[in-house]
N, C-alpha and C. Protein backbone atom coordinates (compact mmCIF):
# COMPACT_ATOMS: atom_id res chain seq x y z
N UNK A 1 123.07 126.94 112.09
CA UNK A 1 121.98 127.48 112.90
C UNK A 1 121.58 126.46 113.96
N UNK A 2 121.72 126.90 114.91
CA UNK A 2 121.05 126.23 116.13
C UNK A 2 119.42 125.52 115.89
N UNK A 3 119.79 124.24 116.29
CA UNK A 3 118.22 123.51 115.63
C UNK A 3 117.61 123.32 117.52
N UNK A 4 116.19 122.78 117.23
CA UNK A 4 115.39 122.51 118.32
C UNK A 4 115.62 121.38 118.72
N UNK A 5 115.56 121.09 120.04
CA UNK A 5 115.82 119.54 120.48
C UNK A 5 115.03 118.65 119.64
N UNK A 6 115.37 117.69 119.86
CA UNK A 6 114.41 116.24 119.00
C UNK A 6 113.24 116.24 119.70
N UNK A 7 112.80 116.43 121.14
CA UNK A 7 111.54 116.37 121.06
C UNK A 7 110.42 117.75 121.05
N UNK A 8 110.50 119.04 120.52
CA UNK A 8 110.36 119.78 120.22
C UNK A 8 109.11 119.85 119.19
N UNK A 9 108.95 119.24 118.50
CA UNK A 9 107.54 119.22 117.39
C UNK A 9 106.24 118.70 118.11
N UNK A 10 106.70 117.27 118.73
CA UNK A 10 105.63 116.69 118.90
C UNK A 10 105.59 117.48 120.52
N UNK A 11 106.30 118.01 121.24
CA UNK A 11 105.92 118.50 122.68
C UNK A 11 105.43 119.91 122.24
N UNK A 12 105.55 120.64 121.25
CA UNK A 12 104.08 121.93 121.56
C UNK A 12 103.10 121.78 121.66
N UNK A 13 102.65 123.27 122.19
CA UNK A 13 100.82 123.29 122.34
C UNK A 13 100.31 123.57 121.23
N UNK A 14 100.70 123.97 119.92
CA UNK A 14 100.49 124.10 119.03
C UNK A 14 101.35 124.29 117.85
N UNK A 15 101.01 123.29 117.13
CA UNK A 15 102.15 123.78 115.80
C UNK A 15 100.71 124.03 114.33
N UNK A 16 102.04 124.09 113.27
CA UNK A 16 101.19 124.54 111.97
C UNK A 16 102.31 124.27 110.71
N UNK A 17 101.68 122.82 110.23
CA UNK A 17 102.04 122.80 109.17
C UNK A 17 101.09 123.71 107.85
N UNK A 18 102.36 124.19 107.39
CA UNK A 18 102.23 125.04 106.32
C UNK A 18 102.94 124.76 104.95
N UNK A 19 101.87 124.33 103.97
CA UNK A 19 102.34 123.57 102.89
C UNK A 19 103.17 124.55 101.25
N UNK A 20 104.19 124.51 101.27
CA UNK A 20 105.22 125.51 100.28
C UNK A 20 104.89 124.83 99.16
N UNK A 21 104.53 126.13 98.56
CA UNK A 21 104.25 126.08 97.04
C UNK A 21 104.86 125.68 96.21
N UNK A 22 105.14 124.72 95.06
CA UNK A 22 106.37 124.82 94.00
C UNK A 22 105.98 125.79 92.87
N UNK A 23 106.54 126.35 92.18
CA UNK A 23 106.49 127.27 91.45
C UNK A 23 106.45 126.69 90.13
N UNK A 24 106.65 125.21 89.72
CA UNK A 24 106.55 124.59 88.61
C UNK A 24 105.37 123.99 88.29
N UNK A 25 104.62 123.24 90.10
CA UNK A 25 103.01 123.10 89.88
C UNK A 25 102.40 124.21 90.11
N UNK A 26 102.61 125.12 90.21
CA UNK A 26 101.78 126.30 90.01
C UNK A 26 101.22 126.75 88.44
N UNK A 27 102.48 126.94 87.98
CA UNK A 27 102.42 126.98 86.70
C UNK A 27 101.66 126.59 85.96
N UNK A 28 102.05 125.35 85.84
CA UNK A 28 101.83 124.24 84.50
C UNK A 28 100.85 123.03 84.90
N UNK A 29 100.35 123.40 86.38
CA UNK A 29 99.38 122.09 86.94
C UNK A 29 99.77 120.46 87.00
N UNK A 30 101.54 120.55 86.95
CA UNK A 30 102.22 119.02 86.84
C UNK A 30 102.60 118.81 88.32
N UNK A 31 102.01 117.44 88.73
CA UNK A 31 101.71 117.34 89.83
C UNK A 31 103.46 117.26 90.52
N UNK A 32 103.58 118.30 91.65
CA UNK A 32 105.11 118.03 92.17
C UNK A 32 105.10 117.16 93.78
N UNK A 33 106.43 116.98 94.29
CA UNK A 33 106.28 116.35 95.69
C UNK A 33 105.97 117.37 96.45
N UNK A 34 104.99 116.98 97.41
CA UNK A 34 104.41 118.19 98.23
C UNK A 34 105.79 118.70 99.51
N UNK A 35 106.13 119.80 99.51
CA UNK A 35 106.83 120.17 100.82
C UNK A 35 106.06 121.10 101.97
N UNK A 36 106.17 121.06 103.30
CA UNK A 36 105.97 121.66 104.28
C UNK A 36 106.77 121.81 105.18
N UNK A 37 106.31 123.44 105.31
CA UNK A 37 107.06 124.00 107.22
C UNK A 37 106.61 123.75 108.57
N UNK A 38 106.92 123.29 109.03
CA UNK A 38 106.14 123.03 110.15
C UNK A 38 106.97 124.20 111.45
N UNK A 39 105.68 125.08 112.04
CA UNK A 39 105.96 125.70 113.19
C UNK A 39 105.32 125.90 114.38
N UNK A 40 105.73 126.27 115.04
CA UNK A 40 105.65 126.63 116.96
C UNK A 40 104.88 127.62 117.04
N UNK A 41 104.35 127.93 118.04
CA UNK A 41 103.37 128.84 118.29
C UNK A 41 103.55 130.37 118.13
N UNK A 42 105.18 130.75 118.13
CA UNK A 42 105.25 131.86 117.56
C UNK A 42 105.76 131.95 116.10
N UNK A 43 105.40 130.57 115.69
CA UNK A 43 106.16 131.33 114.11
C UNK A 43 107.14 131.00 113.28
N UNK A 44 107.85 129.62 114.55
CA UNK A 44 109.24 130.18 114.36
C UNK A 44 109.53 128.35 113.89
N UNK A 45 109.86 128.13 112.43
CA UNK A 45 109.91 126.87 111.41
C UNK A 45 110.63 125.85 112.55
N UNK A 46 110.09 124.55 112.86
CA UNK A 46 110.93 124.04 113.91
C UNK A 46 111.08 122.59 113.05
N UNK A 47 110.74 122.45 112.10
CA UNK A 47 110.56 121.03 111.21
C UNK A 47 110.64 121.14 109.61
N UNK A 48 110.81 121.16 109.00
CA UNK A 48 110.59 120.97 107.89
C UNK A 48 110.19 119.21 107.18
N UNK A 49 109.18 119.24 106.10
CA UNK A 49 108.67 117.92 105.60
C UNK A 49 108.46 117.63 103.80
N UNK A 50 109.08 116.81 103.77
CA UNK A 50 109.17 116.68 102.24
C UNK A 50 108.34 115.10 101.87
N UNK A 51 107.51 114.86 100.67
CA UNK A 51 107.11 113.74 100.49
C UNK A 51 108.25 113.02 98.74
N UNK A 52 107.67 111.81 99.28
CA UNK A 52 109.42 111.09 98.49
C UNK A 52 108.27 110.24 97.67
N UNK A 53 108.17 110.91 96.64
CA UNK A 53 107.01 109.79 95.82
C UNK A 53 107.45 109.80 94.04
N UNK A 54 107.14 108.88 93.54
CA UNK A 54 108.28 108.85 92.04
C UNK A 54 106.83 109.75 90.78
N UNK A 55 107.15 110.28 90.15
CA UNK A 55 106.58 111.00 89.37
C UNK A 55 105.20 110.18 88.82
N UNK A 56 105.28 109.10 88.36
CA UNK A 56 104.29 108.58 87.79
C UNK A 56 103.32 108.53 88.80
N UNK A 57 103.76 107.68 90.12
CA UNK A 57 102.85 107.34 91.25
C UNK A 57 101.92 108.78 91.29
N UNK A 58 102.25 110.30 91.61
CA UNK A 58 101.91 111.31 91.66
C UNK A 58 100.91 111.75 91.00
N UNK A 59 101.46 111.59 89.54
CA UNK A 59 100.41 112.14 88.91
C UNK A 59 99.04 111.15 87.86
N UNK A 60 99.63 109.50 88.18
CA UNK A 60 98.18 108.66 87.98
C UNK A 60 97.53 108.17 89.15
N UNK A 61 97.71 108.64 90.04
CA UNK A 61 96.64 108.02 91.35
C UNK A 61 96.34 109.82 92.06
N UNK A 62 96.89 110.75 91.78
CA UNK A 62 96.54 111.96 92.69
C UNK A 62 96.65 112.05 93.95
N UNK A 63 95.94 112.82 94.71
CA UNK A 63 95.47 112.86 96.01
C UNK A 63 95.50 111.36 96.84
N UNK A 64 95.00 110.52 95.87
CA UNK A 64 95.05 108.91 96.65
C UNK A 64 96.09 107.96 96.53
N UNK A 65 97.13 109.21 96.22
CA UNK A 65 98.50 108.13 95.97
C UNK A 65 99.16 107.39 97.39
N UNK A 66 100.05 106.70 97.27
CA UNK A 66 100.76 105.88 98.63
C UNK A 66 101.85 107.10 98.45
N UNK A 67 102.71 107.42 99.55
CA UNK A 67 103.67 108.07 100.00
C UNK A 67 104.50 107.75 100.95
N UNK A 68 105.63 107.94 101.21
CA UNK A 68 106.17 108.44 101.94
C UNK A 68 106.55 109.98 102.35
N UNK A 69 106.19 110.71 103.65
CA UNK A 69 107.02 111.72 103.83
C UNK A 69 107.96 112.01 104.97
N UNK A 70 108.85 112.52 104.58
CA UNK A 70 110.13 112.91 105.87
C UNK A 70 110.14 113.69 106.38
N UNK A 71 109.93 114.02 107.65
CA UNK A 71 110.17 115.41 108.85
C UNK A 71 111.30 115.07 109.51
N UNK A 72 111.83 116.59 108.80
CA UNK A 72 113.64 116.74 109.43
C UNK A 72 113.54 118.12 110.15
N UNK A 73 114.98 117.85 111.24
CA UNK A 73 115.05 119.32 111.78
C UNK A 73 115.28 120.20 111.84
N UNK A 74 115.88 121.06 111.90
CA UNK A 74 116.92 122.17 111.35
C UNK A 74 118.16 122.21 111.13
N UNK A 75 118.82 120.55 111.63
CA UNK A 75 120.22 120.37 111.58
C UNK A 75 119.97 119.32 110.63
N UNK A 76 118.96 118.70 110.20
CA UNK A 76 119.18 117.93 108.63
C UNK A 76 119.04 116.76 109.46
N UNK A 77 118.27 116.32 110.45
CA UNK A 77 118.23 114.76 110.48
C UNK A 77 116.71 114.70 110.81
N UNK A 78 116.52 113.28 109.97
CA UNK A 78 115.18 112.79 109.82
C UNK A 78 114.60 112.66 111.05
N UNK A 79 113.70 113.13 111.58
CA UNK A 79 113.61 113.00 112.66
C UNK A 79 112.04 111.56 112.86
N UNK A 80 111.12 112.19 111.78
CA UNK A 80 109.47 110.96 111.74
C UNK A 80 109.34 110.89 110.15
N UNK A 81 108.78 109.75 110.21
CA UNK A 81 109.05 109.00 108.66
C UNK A 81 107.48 108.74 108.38
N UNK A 82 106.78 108.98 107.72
CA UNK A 82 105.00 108.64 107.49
C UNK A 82 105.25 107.80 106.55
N UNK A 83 104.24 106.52 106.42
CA UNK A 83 104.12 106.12 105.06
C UNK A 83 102.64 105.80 105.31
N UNK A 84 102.52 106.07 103.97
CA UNK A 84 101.12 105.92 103.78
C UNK A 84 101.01 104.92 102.19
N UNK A 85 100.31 103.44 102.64
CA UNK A 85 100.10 102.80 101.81
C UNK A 85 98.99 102.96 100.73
N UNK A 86 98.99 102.17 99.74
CA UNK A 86 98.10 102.19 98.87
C UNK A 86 96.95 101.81 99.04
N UNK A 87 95.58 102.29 99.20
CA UNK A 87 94.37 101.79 99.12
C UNK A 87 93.11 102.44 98.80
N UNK A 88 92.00 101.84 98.90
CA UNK A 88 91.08 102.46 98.59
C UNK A 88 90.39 104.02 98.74
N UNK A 89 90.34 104.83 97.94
CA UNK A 89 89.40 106.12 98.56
C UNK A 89 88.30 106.06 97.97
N UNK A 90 87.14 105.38 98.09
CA UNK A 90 85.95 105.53 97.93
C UNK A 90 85.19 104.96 99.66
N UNK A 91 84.16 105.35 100.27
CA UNK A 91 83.65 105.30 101.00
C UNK A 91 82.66 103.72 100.73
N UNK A 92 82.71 103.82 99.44
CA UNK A 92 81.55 102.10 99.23
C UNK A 92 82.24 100.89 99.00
N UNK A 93 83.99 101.38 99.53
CA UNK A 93 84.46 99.94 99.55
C UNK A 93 85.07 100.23 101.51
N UNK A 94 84.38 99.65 102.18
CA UNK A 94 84.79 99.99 103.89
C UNK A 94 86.11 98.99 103.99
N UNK A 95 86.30 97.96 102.86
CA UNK A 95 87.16 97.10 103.85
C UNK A 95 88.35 97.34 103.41
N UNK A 96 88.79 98.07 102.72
CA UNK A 96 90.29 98.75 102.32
C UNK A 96 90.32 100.44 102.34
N UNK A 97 90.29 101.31 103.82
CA UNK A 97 90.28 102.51 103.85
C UNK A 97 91.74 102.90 104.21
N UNK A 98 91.50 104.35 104.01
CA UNK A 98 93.08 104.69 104.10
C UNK A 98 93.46 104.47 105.84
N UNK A 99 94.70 104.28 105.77
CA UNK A 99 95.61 104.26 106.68
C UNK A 99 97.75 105.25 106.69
N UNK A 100 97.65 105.50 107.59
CA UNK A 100 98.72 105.79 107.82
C UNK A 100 100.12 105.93 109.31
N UNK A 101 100.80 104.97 108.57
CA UNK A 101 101.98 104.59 109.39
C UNK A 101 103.32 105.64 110.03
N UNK A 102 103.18 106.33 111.39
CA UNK A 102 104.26 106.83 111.95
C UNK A 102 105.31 106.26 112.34
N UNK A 103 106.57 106.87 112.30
CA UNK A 103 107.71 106.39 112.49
C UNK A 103 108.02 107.32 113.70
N UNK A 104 108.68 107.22 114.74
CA UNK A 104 109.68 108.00 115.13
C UNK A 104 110.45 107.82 116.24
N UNK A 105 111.64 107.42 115.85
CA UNK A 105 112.38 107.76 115.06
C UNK A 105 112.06 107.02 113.31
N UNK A 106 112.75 107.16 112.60
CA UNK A 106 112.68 106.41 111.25
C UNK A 106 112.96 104.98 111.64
N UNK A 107 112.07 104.25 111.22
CA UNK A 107 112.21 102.39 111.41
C UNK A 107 111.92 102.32 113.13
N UNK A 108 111.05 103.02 113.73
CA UNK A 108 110.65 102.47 114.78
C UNK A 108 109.25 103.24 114.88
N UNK A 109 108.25 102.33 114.76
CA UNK A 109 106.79 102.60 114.85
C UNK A 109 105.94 102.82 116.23
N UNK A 110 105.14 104.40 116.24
CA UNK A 110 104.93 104.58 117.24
C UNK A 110 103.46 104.56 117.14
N UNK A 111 102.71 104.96 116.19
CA UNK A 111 100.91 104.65 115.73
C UNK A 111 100.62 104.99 114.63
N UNK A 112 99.71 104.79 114.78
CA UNK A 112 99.18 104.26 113.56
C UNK A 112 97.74 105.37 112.93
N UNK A 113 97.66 106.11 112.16
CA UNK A 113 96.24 106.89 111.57
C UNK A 113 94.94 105.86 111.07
N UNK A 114 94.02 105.51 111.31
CA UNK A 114 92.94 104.45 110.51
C UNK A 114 92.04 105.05 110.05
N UNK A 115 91.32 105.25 109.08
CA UNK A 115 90.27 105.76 108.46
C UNK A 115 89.09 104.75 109.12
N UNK A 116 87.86 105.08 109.72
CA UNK A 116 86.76 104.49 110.24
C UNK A 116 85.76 105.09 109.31
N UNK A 117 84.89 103.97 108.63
CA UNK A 117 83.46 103.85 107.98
C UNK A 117 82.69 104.99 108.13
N UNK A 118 81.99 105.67 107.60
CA UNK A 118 81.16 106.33 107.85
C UNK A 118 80.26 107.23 106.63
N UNK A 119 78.90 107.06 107.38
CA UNK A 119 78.23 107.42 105.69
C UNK A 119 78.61 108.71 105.61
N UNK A 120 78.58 110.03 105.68
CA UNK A 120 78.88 110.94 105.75
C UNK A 120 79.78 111.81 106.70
N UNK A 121 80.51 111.43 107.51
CA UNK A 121 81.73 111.85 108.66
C UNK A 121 82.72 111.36 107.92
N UNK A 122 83.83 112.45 108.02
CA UNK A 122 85.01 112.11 108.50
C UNK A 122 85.38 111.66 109.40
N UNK A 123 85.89 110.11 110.01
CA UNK A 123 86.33 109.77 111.08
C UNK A 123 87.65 109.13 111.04
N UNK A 124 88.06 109.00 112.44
CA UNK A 124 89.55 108.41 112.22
C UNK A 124 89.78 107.73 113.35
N UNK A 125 90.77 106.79 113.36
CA UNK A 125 91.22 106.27 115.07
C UNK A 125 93.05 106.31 114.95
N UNK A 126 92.89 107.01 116.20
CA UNK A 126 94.64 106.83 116.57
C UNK A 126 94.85 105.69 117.26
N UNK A 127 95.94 105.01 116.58
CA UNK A 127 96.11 103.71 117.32
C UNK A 127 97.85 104.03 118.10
N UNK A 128 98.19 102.85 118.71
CA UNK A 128 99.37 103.02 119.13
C UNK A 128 100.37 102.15 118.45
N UNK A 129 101.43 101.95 118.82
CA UNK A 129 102.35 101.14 118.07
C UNK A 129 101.45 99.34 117.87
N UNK A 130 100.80 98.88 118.96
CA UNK A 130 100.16 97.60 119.10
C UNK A 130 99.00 97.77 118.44
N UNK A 131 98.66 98.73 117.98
CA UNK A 131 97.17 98.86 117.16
C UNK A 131 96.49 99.05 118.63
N UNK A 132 96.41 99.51 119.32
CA UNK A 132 95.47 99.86 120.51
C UNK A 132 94.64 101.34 120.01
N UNK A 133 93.54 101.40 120.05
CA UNK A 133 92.86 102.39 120.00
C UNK A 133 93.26 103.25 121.32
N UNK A 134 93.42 104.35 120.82
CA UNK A 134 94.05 105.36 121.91
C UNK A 134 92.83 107.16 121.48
N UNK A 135 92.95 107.24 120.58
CA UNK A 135 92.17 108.67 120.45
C UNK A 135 91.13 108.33 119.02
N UNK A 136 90.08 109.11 119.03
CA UNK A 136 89.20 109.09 117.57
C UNK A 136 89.35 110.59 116.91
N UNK A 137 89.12 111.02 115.81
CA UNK A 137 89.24 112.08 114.97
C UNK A 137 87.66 112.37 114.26
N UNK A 138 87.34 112.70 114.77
CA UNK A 138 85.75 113.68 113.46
C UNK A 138 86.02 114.66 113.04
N UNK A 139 85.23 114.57 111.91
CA UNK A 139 85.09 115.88 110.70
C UNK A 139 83.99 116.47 110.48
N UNK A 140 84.16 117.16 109.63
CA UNK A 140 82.40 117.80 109.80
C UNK A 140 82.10 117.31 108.58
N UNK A 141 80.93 117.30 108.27
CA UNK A 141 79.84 116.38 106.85
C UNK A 141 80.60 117.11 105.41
N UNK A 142 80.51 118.63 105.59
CA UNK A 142 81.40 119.47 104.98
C UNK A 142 82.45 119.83 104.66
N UNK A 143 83.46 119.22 104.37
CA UNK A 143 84.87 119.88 104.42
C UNK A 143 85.34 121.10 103.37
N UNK A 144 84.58 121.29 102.40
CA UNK A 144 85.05 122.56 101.46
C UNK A 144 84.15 123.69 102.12
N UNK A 145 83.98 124.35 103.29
CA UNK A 145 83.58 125.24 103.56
C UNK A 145 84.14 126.40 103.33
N UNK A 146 83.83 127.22 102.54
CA UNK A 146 84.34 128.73 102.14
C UNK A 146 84.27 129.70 103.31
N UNK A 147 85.00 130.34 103.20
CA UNK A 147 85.72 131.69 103.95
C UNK A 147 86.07 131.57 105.48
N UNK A 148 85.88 129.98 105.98
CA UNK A 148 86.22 129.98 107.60
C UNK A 148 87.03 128.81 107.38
N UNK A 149 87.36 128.57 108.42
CA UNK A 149 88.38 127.34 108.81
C UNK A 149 87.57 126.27 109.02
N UNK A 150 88.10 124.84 108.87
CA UNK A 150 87.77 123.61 109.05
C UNK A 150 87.99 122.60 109.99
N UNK A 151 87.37 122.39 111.01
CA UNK A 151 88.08 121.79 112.51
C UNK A 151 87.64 120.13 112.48
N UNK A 152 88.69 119.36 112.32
CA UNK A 152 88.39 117.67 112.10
C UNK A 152 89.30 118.14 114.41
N UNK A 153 87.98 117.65 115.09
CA UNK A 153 87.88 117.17 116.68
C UNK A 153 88.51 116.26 117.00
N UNK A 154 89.84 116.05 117.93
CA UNK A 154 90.19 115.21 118.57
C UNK A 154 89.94 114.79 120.00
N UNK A 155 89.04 113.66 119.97
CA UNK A 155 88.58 113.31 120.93
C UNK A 155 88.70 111.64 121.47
N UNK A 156 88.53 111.80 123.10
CA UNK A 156 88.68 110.56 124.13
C UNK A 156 88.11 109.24 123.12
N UNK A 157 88.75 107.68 123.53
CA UNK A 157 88.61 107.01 123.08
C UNK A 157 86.22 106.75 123.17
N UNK A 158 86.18 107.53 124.07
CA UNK A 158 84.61 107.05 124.19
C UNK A 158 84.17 108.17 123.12
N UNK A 159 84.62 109.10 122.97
CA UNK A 159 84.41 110.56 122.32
C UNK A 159 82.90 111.55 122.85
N UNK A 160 83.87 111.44 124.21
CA UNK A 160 83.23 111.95 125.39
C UNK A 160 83.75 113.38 125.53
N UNK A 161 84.99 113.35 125.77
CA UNK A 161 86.37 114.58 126.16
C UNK A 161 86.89 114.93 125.27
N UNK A 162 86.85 116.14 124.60
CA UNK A 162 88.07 116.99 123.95
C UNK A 162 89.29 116.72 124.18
N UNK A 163 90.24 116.22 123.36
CA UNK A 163 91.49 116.52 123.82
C UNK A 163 92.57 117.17 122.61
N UNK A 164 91.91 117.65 121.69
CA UNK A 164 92.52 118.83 120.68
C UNK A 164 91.94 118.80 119.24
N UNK A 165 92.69 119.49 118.57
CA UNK A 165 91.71 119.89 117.15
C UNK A 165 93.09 120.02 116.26
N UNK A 166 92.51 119.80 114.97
CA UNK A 166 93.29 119.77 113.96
C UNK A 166 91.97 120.84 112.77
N UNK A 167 92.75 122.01 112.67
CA UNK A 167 92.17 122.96 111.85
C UNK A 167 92.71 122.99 110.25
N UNK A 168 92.07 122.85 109.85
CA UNK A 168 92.40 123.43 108.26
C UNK A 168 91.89 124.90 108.11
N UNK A 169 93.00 125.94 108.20
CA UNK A 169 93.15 127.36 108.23
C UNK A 169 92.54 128.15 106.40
N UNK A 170 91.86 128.84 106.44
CA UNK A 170 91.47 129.68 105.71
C UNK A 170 92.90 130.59 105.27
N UNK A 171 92.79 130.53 104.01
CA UNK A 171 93.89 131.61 103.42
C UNK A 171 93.71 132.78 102.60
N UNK A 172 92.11 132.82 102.17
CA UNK A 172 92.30 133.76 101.18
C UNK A 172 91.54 133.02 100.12
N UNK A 173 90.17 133.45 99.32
CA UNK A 173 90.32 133.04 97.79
C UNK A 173 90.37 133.20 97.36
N UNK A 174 91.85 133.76 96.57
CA UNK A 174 92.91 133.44 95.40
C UNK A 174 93.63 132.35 96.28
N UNK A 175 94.45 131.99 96.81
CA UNK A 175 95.36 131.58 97.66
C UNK A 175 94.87 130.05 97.39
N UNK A 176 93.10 130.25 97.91
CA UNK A 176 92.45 128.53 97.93
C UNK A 176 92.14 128.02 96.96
N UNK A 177 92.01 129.04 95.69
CA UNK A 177 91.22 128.73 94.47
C UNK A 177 92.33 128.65 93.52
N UNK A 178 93.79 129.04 93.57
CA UNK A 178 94.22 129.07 92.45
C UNK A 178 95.80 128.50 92.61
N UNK A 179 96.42 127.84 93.91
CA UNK A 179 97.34 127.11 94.35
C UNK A 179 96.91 126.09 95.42
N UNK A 180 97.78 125.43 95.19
CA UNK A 180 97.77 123.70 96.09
C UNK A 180 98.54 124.04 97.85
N UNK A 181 98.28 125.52 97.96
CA UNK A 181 99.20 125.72 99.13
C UNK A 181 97.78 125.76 100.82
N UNK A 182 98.28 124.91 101.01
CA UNK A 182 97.18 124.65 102.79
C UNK A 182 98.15 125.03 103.84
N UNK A 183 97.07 125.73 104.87
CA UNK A 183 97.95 125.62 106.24
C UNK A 183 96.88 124.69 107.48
N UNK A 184 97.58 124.79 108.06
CA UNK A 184 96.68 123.92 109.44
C UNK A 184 97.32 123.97 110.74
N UNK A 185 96.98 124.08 111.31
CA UNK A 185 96.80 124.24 113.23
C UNK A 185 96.67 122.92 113.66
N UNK A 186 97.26 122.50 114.37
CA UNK A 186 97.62 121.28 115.66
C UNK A 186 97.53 121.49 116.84
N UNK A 187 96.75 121.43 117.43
CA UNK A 187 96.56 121.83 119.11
C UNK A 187 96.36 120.38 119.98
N UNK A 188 97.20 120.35 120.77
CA UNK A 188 96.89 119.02 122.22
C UNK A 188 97.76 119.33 122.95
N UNK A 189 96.89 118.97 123.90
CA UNK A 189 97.45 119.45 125.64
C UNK A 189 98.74 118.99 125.53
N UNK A 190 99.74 119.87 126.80
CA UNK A 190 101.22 119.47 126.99
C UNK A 190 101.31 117.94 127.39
N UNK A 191 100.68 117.72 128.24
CA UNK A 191 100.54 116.58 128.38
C UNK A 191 100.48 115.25 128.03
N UNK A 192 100.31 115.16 126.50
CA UNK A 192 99.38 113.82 125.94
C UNK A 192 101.53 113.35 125.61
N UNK A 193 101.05 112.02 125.47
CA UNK A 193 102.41 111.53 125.45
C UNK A 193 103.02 111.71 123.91
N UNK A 194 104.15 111.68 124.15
CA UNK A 194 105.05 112.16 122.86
C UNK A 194 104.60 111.46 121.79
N UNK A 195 104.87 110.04 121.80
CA UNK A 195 104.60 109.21 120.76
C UNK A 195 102.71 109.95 119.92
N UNK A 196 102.01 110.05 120.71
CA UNK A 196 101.05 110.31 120.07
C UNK A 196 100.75 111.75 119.85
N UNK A 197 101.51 112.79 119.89
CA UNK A 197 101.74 114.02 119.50
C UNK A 197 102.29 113.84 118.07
N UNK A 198 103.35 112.43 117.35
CA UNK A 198 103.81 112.89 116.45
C UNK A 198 102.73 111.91 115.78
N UNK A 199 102.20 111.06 115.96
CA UNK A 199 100.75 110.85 115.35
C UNK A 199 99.77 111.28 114.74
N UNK A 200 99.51 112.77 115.73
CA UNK A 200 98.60 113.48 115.20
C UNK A 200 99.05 114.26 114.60
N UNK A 201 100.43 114.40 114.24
CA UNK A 201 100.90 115.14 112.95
C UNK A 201 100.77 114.24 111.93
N UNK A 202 101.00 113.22 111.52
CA UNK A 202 100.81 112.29 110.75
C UNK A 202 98.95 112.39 110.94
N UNK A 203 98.59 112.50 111.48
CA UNK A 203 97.08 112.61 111.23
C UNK A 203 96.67 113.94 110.07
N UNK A 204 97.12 114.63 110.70
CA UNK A 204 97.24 116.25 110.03
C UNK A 204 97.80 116.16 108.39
N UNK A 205 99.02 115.42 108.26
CA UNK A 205 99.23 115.29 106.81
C UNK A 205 98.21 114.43 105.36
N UNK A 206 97.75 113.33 106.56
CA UNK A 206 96.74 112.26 105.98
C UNK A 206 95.30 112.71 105.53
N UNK A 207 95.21 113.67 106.15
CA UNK A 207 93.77 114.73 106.12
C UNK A 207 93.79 115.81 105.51
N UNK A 208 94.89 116.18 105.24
CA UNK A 208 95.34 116.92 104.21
C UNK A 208 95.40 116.68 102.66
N UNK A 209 95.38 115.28 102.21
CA UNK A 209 95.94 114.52 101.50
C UNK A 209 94.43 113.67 100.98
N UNK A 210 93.69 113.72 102.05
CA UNK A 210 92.25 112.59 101.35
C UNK A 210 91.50 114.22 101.37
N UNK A 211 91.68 115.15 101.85
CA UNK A 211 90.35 115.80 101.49
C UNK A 211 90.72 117.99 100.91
N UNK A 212 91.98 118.14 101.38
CA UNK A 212 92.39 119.49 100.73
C UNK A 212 93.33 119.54 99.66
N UNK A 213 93.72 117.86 98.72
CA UNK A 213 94.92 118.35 98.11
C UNK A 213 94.37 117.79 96.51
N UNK A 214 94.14 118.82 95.72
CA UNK A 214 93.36 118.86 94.87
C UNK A 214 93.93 118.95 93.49
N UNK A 215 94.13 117.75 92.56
CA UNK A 215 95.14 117.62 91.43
C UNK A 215 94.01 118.63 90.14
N UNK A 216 95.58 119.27 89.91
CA UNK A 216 95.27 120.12 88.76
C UNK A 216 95.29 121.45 89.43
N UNK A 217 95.74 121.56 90.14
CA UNK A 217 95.52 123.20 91.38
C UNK A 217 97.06 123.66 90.96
C-alpha cells in the first residue's frame, strides 16, 4: 500500500490520535502497551504508534511510567521516537516534573515537552532541540469533564496568540467509563515549522498519559 511522504503527520492542519483498544486489557484490567492510529483530516490512518515498555515497568508505576513510543508509517519505518523519562507526578515535588523527549528522525532530537509548576493548571513549555522555549500549553483546572471535550491551548511564547489546540475528544459513556480507549484532535497552522508539529504530537501523547490514562480501565 502506498504510504504518505515522511513529512505528512507533522505538516497537517489537523490530525487525531486515536488510541486502539487491546482486547486482553479490556478484559482482565492487565495493564497492556498502549497502541495508536494516528489520522488526517479526512480519516484516513497516516501513522501508526506503539509504546515499547517491559511489563513490570507498566503495571507498578501506571500512568507515571517512563516509556518509549514509536510512530511508523504505512511502509513500516520509524519515522519519531518519544521517550519519556522517569519522574515525579505529584505537583508538591516542582523540581522533578514530567518531561518528554522527541525524536525525528529516531536518534536525532528536535524538542522537547516540559511540565511547568502550577497550583492548579495544567501547563507545559515546548522547547526546541537547544531547550529554547518556543510555545506554552494550558489546561483547564478540570480535566475529567463529562459529556464535552477537553481543550489543553496552544499558545505564543508570551501566551498572548493562539496558535492551536490539543483536544481530548468525548466518546461516549460506556466508551469513557468502561475502556482505556481516548481520541484527540491536533490542530496548528500550516505554517508552524515541522520540527515543532511533531512536538506537539509528542505533547498530545504526554497529556494523554499524566491525565486520561487510567490503570485498571
Amino acid at each position: 500500500m502506498q504510504g504518505p511522504p515522511p513529512a505528512t503527520a507533522p505538516g497537517m492542519p489537523y490530525g487525531s490520535p486515536q488510541q486502539v483498544p487491546g482486547a486482553y486489557q479490556v478484559v482482565t484490567g492487565f495493564e497492556e502497551n498502549n497502541k495508536y492510529e494516528l489520522k488526517n483530516a479526512l480519516g484516513q490512518r497516516v501513522y501508526f504508534a506503539a509504546e515499547d515498555t517491559d511489563c513490570l515497568t507498566r503495571n507498578c508505576c501506571g500512568p507515571a511510567r517512563p516509556f518509549t513510543l514509536r510512530i511508523i508509517d504505512n511502509l513500516g519505518r520509524e519515522v519519531i521516537t518519544l521517550h519519556r523519562p522517569l519522574r515525579c507526578n505529584s505537583c508538591c515535588c516542582p523540581c522533578c516534573l514530567q518531561e518528554l523527549e522527541v525524536q525525528a528522525p529516531p536518534g536525532t532530537t528536535v524538542g522537547y515537552v516540559v511540565q511547568n509548576w502550577h497550583v492548579c493548571l495544567p501547563k507545559f513549555t515546548i522547547q526546541d532541540e537547544k531547550r529554547r522555549d518556543i510555545l506554552k500549553i494550558s489546561g483547564p483546572c478540570v480535566v475529567c469533564q463529562c459529556c464535552e471535550d477537553v481543550h489543553f491551548e496552544v499558545m505564543s511564547l508570551d501566551e498572548t496568540s493562539p496558535v492551536g489546540k490539543i483536544s481530548k475528544q468525548w466518546t461516549g459513556f460506556v466508551r469513557e467509563m468502561f475502556t482505556d480507549t481516548d481520541n484527540f484532535g491536533i490542530s496548528f497552522p500550516m505554517d508552524l515549522d515541522v520540527k515543532m508539529k511533531a512536538v506537539m504530537i509528542g505533547a498530545c501523547f504526554l497529556i494523554d498519559f499524566m491525565f486520561f490514562e487510567h490503570s485498571g480501565n
